[in-house]
Protein backbone atom coordinates (compact mmCIF):
# COMPACT_ATOMS: atom_id res chain seq x y z
CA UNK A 1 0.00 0.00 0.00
CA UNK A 2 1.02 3.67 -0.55
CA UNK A 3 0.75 6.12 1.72
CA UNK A 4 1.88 10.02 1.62
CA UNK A 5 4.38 10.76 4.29
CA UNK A 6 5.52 14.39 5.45
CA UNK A 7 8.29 16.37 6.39
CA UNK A 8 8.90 20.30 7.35
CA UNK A 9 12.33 21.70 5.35
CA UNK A 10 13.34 25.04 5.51
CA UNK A 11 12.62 27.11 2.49
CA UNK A 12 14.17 30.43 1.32
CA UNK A 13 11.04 32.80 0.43
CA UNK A 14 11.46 36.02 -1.66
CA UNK A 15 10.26 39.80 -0.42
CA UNK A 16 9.96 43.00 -1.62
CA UNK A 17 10.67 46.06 0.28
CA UNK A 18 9.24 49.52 -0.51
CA UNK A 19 10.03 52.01 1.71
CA UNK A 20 12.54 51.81 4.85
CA UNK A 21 12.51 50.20 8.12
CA UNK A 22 12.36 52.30 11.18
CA UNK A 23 11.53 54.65 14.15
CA UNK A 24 9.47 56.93 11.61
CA UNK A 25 7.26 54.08 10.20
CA UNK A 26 3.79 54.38 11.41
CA UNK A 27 2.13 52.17 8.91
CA UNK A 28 2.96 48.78 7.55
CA UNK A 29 1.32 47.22 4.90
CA UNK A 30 1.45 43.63 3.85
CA UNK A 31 -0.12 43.00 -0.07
CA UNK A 32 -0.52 39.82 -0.85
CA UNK A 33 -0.81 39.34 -5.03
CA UNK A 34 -3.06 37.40 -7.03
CA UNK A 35 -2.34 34.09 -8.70
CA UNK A 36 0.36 33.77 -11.28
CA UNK A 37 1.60 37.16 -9.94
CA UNK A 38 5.21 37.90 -8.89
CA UNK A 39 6.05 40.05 -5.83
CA UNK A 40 8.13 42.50 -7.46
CA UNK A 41 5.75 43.60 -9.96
CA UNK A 42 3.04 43.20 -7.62
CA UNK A 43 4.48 46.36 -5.19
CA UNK A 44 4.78 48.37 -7.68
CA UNK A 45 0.94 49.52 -7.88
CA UNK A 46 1.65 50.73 -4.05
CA UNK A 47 4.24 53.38 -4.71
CA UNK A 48 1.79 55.98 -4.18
CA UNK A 49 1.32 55.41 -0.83
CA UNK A 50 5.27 56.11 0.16
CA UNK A 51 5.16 59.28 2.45
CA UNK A 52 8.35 58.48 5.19
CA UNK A 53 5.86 57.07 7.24
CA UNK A 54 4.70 53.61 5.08
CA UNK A 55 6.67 50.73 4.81
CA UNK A 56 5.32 48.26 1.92
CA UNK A 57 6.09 44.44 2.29
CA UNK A 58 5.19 42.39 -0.83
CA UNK A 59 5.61 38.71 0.06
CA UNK A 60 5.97 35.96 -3.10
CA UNK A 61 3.94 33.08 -2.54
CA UNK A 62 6.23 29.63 -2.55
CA UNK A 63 5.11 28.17 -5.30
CA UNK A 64 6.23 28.97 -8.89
CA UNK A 65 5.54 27.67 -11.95
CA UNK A 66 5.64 28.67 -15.37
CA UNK A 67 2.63 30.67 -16.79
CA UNK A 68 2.51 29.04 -20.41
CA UNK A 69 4.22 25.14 -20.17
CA UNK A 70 7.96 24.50 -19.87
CA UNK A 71 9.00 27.68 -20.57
CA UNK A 72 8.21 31.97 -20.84
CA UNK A 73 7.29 34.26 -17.55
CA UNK A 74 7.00 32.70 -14.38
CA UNK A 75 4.17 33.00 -11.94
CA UNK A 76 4.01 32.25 -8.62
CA UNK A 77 0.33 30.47 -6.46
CA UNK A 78 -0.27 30.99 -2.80
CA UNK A 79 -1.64 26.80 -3.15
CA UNK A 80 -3.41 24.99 -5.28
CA UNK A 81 -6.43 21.87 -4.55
CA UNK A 82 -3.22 19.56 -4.35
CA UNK A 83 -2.18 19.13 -1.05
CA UNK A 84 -3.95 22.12 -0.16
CA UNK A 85 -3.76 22.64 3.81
CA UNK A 86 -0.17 21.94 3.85
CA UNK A 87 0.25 24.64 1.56
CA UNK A 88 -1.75 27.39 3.84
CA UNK A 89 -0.16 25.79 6.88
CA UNK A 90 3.21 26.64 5.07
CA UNK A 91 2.36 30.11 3.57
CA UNK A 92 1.17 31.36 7.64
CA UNK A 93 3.77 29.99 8.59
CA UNK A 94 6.09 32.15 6.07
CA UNK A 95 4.04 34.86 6.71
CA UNK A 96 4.02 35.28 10.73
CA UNK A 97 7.90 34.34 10.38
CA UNK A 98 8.32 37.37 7.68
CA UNK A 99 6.22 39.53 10.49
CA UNK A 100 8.77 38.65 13.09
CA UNK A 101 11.51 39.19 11.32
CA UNK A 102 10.50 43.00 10.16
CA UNK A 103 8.72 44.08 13.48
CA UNK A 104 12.18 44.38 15.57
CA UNK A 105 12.77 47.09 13.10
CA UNK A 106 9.71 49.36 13.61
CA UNK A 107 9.29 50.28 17.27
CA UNK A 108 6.86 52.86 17.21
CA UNK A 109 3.81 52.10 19.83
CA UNK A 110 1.21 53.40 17.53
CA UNK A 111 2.12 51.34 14.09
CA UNK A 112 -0.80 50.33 11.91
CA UNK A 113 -0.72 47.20 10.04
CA UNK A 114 -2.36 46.79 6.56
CA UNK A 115 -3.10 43.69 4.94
CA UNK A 116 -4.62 43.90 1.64
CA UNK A 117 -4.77 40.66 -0.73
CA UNK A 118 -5.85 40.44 -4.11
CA UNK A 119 -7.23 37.73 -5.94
CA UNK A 120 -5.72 34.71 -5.04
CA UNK A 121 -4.06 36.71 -2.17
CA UNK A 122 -7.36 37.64 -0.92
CA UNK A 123 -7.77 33.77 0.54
CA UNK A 124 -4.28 34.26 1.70
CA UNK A 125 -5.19 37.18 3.84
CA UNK A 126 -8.14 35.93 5.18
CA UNK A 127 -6.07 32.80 6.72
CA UNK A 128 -3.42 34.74 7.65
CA UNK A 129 -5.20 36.82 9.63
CA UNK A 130 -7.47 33.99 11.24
CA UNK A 131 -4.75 31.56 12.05
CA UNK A 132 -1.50 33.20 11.99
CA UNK A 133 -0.18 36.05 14.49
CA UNK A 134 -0.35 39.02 12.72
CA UNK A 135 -1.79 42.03 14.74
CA UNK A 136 -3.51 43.69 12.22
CA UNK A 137 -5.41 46.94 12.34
CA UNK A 138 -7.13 46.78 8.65
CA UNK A 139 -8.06 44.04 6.31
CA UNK A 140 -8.07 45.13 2.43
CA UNK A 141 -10.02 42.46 0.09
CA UNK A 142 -9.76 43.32 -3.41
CA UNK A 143 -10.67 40.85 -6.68
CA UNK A 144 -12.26 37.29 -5.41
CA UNK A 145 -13.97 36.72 -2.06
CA UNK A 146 -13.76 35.03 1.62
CA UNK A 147 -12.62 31.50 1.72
CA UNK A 148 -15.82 29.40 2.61
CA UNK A 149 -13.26 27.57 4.86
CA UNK A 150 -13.01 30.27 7.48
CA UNK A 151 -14.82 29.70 10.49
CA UNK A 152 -17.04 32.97 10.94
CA UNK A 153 -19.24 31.61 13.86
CA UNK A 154 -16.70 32.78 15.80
CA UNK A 155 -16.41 37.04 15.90
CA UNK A 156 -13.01 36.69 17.15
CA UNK A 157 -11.46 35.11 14.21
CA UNK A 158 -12.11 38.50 11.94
């Protein structure tokens, strides 16, 4: 008989910047792209926002693949149906561990955190927020709706 067996490895995960890490940082936003999407275009769009006192993180999902077959752009997916919950088990844990690593550089009391997700980043957001440890003041939903998976009988989780 077959059976699937598991094991946790480190991976190295890609992030985009926008902005610098500081004292003078009030508000921190975490945007979370769409399927097939790549971080560094992704942050692009959020370059308006830059005043001295926004820092813009642009996470890359783990998983990339190439958009047309064996070869052309590359893409990158938050999960897929295959193996699905070990894929949003890894991606929060990514996530909170991207959080922790950022935070010790922003001491101010009064900081803001942003998390906006679009498309296939919208499910993304919605998980990380309801299972991970991110603190965050405002949830941004933009292009594709709530995972069903999400359990909303509790008004704590959102």
């Amino acid at each position: 008989m077959t059976q699937a067996q598991y094991i946790q490895v480190q991976k190295t995960a890609r992030y985009y910047l926008m902005g610098q890490p500081g004292p003078h940082v009030r508000k921190l936003w975490y945007v979370l792209h769409g399927y097939g999407q790549l971080a560094a275009s992704f942050i692009k769009d959020f370059e308006v926002l830059l005043d001295g006192q926004h820092l813009i993180i642009a996470p890359e999902a783990l998983n990339h693949f190439y958009m047309y077959g064996g070869s052309g752009p590359v893409g990158a997916s938050w999960m897929t149906k295959e193996d699905r919950q070990h894929d949003i088990d890894d991606y929060i844990r990514y996530l909170d561990a991207l959080h922790e690593t950022i935070i010790p550089s922003i001491p101010a009391s009064d900081l803001a955190i942003t998390i906006l997700g679009f498309s296939q980043g919208v499910a993304t957001a919605c998980r990380w927020l309801a299972n991970g440890n991110i603190p965050a003041s405002r949830l941004i939903l933009w292009g594709s709706s709530i995972p069903t998976d999400l359990p909303f009988h509790d008004p704590a989780v959102l």
